[in-house]
Protein backbone atom coordinates (compact mmCIF):
# COMPACT_ATOMS: atom_id res chain seq x y z
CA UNK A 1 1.96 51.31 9.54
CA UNK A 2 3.50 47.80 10.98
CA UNK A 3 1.58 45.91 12.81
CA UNK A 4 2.04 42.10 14.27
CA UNK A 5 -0.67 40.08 12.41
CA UNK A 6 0.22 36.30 14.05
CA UNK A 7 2.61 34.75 16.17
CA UNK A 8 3.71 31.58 16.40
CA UNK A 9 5.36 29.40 18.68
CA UNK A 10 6.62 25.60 18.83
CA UNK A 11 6.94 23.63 22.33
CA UNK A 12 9.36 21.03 23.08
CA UNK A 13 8.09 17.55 25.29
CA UNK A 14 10.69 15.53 26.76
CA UNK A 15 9.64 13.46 29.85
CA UNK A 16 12.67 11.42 30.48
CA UNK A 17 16.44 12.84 30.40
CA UNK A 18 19.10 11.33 29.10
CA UNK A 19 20.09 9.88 32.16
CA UNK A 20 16.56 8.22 32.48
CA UNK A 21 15.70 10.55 35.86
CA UNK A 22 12.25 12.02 34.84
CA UNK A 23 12.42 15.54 33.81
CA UNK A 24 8.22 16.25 33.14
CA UNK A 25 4.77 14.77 34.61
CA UNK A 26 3.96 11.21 33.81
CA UNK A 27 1.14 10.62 31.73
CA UNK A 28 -1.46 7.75 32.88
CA UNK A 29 -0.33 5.11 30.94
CA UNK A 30 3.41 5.89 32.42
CA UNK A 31 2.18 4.73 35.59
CA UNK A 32 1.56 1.35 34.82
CA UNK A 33 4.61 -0.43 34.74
CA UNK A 34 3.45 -3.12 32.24
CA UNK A 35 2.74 -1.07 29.67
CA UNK A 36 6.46 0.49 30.36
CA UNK A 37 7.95 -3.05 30.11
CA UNK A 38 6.07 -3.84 27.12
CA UNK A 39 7.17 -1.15 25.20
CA UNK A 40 10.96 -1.68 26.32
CA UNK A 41 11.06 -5.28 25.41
CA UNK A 42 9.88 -4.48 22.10
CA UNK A 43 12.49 -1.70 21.31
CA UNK A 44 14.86 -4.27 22.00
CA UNK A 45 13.24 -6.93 20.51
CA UNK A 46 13.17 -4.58 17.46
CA UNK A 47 17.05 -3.81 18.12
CA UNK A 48 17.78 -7.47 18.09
CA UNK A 49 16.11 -7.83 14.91
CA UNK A 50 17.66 -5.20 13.63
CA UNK A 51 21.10 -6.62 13.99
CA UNK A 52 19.91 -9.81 12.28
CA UNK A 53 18.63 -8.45 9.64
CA UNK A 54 21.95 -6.60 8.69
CA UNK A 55 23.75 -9.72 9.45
CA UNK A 56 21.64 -11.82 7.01
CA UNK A 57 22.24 -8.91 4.28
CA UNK A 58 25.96 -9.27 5.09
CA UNK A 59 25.69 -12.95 4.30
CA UNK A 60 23.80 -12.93 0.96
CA UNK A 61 20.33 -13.71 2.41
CA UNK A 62 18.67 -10.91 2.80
CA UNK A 63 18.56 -7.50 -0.04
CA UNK A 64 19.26 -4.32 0.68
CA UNK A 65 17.96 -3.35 4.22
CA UNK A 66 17.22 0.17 6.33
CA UNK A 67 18.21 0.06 9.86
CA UNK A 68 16.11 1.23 12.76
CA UNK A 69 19.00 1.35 14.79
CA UNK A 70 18.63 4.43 17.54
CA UNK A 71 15.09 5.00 16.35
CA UNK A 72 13.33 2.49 18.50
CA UNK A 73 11.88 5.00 21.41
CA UNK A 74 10.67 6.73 18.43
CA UNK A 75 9.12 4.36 16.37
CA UNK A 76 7.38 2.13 19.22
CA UNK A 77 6.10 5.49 20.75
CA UNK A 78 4.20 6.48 17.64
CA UNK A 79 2.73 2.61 17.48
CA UNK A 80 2.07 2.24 21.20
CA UNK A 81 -0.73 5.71 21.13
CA UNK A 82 -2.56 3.98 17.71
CA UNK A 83 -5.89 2.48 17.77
CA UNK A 84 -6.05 -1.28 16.16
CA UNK A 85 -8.42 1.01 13.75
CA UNK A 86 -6.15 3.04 13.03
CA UNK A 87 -4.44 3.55 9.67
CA UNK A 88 -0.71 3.63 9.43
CA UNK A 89 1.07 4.76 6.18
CA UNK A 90 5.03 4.04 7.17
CA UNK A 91 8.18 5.12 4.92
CA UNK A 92 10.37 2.17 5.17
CA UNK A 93 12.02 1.41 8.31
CA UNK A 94 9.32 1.94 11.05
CA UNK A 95 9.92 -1.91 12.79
CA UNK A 96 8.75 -1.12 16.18
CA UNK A 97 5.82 0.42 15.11
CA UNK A 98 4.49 -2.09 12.80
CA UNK A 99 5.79 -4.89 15.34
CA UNK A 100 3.32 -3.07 17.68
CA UNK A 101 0.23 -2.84 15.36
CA UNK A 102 1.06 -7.15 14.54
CA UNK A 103 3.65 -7.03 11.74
CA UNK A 104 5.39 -10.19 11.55
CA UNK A 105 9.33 -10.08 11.18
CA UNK A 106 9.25 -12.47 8.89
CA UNK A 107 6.87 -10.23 6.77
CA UNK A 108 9.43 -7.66 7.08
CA UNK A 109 12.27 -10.28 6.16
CA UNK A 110 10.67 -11.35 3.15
CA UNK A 111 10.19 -7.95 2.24
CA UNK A 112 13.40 -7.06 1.85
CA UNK A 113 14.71 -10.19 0.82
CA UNK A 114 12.97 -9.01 -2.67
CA UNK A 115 9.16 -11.12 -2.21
CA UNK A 116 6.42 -8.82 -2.07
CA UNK A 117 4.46 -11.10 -0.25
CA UNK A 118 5.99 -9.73 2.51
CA UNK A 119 3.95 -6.63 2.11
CA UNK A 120 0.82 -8.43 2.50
CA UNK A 121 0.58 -8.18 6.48
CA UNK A 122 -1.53 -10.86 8.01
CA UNK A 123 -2.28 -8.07 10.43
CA UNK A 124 -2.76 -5.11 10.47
CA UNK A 125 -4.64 -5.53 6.75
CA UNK A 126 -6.07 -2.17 6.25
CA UNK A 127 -1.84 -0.42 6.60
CA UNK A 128 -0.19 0.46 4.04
CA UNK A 129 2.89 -0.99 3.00
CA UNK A 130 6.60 0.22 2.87
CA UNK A 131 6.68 3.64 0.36
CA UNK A 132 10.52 3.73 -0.58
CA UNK A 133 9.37 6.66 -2.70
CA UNK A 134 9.89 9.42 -0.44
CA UNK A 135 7.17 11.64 1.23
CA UNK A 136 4.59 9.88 -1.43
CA UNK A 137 2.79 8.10 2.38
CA UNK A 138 1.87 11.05 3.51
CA UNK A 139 -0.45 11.94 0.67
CA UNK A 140 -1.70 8.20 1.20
CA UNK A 141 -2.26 9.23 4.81
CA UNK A 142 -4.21 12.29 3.76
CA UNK A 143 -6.37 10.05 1.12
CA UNK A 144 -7.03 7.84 3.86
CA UNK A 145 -7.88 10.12 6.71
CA UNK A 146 -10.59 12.23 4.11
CA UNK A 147 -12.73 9.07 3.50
CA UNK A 148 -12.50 8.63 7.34
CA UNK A 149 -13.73 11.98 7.81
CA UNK A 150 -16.66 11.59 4.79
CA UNK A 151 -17.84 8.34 6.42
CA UNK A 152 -18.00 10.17 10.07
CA UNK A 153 -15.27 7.53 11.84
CA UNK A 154 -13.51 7.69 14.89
CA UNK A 155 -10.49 6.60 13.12
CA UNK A 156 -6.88 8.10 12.24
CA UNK A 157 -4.09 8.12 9.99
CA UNK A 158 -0.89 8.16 10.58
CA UNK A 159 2.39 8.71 8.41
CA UNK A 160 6.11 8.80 9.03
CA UNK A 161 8.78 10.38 7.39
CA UNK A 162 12.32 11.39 7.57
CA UNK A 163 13.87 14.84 8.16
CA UNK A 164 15.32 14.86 4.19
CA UNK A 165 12.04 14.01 3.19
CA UNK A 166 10.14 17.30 4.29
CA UNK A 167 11.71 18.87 1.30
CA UNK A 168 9.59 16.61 -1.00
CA UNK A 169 6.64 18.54 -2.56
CA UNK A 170 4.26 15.72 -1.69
CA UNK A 171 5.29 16.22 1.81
CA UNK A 172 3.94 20.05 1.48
CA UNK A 173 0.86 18.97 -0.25
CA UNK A 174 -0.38 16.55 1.93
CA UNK A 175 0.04 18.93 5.11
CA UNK A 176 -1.88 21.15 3.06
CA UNK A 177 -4.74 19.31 2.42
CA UNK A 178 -5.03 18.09 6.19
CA UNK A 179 -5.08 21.59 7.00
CA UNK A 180 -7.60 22.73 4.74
CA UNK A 181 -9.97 20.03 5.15
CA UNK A 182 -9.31 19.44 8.94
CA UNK A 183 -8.68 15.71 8.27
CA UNK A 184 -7.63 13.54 11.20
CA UNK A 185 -3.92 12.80 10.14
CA UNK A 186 -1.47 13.01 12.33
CA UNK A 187 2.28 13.60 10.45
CA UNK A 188 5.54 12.44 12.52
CA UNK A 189 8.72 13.80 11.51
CA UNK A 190 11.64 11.42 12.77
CA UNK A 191 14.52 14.10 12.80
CA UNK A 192 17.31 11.37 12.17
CA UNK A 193 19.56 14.44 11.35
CA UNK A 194 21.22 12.95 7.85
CA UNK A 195 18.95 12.28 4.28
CA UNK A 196 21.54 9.93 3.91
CA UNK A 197 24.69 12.01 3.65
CA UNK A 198 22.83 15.27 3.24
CA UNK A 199 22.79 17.25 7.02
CA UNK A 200 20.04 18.63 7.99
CA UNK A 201 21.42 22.41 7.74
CA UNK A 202 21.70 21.80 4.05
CA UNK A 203 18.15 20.07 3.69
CA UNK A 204 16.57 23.64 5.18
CA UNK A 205 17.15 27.00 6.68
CA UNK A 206 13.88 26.22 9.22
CA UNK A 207 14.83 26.28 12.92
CA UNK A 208 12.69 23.65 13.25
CA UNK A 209 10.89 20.82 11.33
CA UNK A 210 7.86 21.28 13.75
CA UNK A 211 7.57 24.74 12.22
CA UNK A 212 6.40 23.56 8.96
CA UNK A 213 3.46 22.71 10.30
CA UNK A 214 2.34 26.49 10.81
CA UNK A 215 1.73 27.30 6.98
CA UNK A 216 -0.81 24.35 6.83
CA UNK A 217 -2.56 25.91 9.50
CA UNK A 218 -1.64 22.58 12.48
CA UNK A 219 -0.01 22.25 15.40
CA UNK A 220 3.84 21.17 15.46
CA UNK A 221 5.39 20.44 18.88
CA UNK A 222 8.93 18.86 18.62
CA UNK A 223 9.45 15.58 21.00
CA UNK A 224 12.65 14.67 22.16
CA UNK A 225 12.28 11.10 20.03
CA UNK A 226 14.62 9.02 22.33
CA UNK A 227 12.28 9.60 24.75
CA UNK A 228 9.51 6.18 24.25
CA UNK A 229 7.36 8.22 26.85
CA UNK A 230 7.55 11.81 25.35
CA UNK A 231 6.66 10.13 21.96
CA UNK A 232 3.94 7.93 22.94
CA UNK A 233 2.16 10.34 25.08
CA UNK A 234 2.62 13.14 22.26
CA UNK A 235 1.11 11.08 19.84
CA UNK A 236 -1.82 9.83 22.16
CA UNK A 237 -2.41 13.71 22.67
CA UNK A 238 -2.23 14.29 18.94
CA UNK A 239 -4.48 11.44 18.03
CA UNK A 240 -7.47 12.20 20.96
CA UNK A 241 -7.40 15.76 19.34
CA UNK A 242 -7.55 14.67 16.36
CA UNK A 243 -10.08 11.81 16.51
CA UNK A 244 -12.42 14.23 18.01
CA UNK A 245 -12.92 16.94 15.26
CA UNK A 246 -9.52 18.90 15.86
CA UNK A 247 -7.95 18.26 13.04
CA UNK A 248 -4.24 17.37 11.92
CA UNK A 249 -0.82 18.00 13.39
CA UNK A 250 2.60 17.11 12.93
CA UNK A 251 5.17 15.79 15.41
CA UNK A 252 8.86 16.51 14.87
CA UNK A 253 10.69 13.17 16.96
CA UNK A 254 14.34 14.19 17.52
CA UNK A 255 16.79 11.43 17.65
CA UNK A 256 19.98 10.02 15.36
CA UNK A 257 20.39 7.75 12.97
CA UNK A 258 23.34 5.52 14.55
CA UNK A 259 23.63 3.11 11.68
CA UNK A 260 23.92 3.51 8.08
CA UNK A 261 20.88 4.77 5.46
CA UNK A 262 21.02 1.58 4.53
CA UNK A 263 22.89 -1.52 4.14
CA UNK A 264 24.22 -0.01 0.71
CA UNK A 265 25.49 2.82 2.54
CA UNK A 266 28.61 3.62 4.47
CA UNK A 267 28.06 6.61 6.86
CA UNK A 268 31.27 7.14 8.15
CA UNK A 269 32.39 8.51 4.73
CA UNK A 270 30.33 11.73 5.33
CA UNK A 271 29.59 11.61 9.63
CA UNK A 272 32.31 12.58 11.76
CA UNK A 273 32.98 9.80 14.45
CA UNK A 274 32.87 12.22 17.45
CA UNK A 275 28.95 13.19 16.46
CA UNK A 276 28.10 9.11 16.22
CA UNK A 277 29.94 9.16 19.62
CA UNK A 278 27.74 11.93 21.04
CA UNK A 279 24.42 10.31 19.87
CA UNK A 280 25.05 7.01 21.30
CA UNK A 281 25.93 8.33 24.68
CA UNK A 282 22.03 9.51 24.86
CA UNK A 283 20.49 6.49 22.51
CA UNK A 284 17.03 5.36 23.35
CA UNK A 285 17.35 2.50 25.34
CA UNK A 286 19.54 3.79 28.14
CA UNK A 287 17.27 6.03 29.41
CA UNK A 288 14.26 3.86 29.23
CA UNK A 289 16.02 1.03 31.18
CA UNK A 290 17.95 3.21 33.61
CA UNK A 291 14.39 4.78 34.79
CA UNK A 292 13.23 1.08 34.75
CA UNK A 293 15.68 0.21 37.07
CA UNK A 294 15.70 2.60 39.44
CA UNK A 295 12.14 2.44 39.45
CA UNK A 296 12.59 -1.52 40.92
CA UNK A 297 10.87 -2.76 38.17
CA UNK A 298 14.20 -4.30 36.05
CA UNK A 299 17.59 -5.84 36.90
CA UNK A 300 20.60 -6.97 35.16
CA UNK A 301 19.25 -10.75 35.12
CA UNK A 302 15.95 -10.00 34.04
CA UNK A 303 17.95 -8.00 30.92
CA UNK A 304 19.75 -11.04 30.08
CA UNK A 305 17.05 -13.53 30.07
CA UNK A 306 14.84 -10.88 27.85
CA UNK A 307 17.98 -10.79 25.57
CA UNK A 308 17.86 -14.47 24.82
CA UNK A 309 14.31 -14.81 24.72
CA UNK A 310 14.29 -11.92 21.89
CA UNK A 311 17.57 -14.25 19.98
CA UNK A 312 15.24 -16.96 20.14
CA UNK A 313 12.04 -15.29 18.88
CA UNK A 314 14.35 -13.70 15.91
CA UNK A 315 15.91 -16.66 14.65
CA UNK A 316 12.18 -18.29 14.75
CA UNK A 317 11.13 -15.52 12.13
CA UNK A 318 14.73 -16.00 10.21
CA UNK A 319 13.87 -19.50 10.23
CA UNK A 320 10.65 -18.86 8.43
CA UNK A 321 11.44 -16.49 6.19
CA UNK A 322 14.60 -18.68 4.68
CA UNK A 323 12.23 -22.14 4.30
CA UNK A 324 9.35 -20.45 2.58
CA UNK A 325 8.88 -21.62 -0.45
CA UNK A 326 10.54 -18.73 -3.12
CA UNK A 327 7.91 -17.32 -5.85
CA UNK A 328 8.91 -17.37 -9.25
CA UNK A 329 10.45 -15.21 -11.45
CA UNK A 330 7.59 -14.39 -12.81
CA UNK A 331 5.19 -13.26 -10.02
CA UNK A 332 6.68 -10.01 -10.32
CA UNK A 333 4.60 -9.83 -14.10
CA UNK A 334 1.63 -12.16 -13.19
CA UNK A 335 0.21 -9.43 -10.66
CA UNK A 336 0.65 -5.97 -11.95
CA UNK A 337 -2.16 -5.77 -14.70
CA UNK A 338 -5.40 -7.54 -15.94
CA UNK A 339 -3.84 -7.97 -19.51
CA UNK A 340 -0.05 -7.75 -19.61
CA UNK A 341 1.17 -4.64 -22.15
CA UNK A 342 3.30 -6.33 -24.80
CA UNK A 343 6.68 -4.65 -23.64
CA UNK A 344 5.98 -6.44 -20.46
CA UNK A 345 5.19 -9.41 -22.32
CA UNK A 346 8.48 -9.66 -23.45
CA UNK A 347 10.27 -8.92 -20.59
CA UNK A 348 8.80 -11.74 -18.89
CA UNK A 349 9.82 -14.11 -21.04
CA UNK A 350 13.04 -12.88 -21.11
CA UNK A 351 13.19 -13.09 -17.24
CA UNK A 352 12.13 -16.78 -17.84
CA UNK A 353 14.92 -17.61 -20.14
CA UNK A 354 17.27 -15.66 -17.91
CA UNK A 355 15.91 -17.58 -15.03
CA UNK A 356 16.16 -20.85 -16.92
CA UNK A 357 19.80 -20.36 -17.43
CA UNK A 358 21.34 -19.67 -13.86
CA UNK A 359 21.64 -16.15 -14.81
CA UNK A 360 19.11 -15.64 -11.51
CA UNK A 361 21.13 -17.38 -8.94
C-alpha cells in the first residue's frame, strides 16, 4: 500500500513588478510614503557607496571589497522589518542592512581596508560582525536566538547568506537546530544566482532554495528580492511569527548579483553578457522609483539633489576612514590571546622587523 504521508508547498511574494506598477496588496507600512522614501534613499545611498568603495580598491586604498551592487531592495528590506533589539548575524556584504540598524560606512571602510576596528560598530553593539567563512553566521544566529528563547525575550535573530552557501553543512545544521528547538531565527537566502562562478544549477538539484526549509520542519516562502516591499513586509511577517512563539523560517530573496564576487574577481570570464543584460533591465531601484513617481511622491529633480547629497555624505565617511590614525602592525597579535603562544611570539616580531624595513608599505 502507497499512501501520501505530507505535502508540501512553497509560495512566492512579489508586491511590485518590474515595471514598478503594483502587482499584490500593500502592507501598512507601504502606505506611508516616508517610510517608502526612506528606504529608497538608502538603497541608493548604499549604491553610491558601493561605487566608492570599488573605486577606492581600484586606487590602492581600500583591500579587497564585496559589492552589494543589485542587492539593495534586498538587503534594506531585511533591515527595515528588524527591531533595534534585534540580533543580526550578516555574511559579508549586507550594506543596506547594517546602514539601517546604524552601521557607519566608515566602519565598513575600515573594515575592508584591513583594520578590525572597523568591526567594532558604535551601533548596533550586540551584531555580529562580517563572517567571510561561509554559512558559519547562521549557527551564530541559532546560538543567539536559543539564549533569547531561555531568557523568555521578545527578541530575534537574523542571518544572511548566499545561494552557494546553502550547500555548507553549517548552513544545514543551524536550520536544524531552529527547527527542533523552535528558536526565533529567521534565515534569508539572497538567491544572487552565482557562488562566485559556480551557477546555481550546479550548486543543487532543489527547485527551490525556499524548499530547504521543509526538512527542518519551517516555513520557506521565496520573495522576489528586487522587490524592497515584498522583502520588508516578508520579513516583518516572518519576524511577528516568530517573536511570538512560532518559531523559525527561512526566506529565499531572488535577485542578481550585477557586479563581481568581489573586487578580486572578474565575472565576465564565467557570466554571459546577455544574462547581466537581462538582470539589469529589472534591478532594484527601477521599480522602487518608477512606483515612487507615479505615485507623485518623486521627480527627476528631487533624484538629482538626493544623488549629490548621498556624494557628499560618502566622501564624508571616505574622508574619515583615510585620516584615522592606522594601528600598528602589531595589533593584529596584541588582541587575540591573554598570553601570546610562542609561534605567535615570533611571528610578531618578525612582522615588526618586516614593518621596520618598508617591507609593509
Amino acid at each position: 500500500m502507497k499512501k501520501t504521508v505530507a505535502e508540501y508547498r512553497v509560495e512566492y511574494l512579489q508586491i511590485l513588478g518590474p515595471d514598478g506598477k503594483a502587482v499584490g496588496d500593500m502592507p501598512a507600512f507601504a502606505r506611508d510614503p516616508e517610510e517608502l522614501l526612506k528606504m529608497y534613499r538608502l538603497m541608493s545611498l548604499t549604491r553610491v557607496f558601493d561605487t566608492k568603495a570599488i573605486n577606492l580598491q581600484r586606487t590602492g586604498r581600500l583591500g579587497t571589497y564585496a559589492s552589494c551592487l543589485g542587492h539593495e531592495a534586498a538587503h534594506v528590506g531585511m533591515g527595515a522589518a528588524m527591531r533595534p533589539e534585534d540580533v543580526f548575524a550578516p555574511m559579508y556584504r549586507e550594506y543596506g542592512a547594517q546602514f539601517w540598524r546604524g552601521v557607519k560606512m566608515s566602519e565598513i571602510l575600515m573594515y575592508w581596508g584591513g583594520d578590525e576596528r572597523g568591526n567594532d560598530f558604535a551601533v548596533p553593539k550586540h551584531d555580529f560582525p562580517w563572517c567571510v567563512p561561509i554559512a558559519t553566521q547562521c549557527l551564530l544566529a541559532a546560538g543567539a536566538a536559543m539564549a533569547m528563547k531561555l531568557r523568555g525575550e521578545k527578541r530575534c535573530a537574523v542571518s544572511s547568506i548566499g545561494d552557494g552557501g546553502t550547500s555548507e553543512g553549517a548552513f544545514y545544521e543551524a536550520l536544524n537546530l531552529a527547527g527542533a528547538q523552535q528558536l526565533p531565527a529567521i534565515f534569508v537566502v539572497v538567491n544572487n544566482k552565482w557562488a562566485i562562478s559556480v551557477p546555481l544549477h550546479l550548486q543543487t538539484a532543489a527547485e527551490t532554495l525556499a524548499q530547504k526549509a521543509i526538512a527542518a520542519g519551517m516555513p520557506g516562502i521565496q520573495v522576489d528580492g528586487n522587490d524592497v516591499i515584498a522583502m520588508r513586509a516578508a520579513t516583518e511577517a516572518a519576524l511577528e511569527r516568530a517573536r511570538n512563539g512560532g518559531g523559525p523560517a527561512l526566506i529565499e530573496a531572488m535577485t542578481y548579483r550585477l557586479s563581481d564576487h568581489t573586487t578580486a574577481d572578474d565575472a565576465t570570464r564565467y557570466r554571459p553578457q546577455e544574462e547581466v543584460d537581462e538582470a539589469w533591465e529589472i534591478e532594484p531601484m527601477i521599480r522602487i522609483r518608477n512606483y515612487l513617481m507615479a505615485q507623485g511622491l518623486w521627480d527627476e529633480q528631487r533624484e538629482q539633489a538626493m544623488l549629490v547629497e548621498c556624494g557628499h555624505e560618502v566622501d564624508a565617511a571616505v574622508e574619515t576612514y583615510l585620516s584615522t590614525e592606522k594601528m600598528p602592525v602589531t595589533a593584529m597579535f596584541d588582541h587575540m590571546y591573554d598570553e601570546l603562544p610562542e609561534a605567535m611570539q615570533e611571528q610578531r616580531e618578525n612582522a615588526i622587523r618586516f614593518e621596520g624595513s618598508g617591507g609593509g608599505h
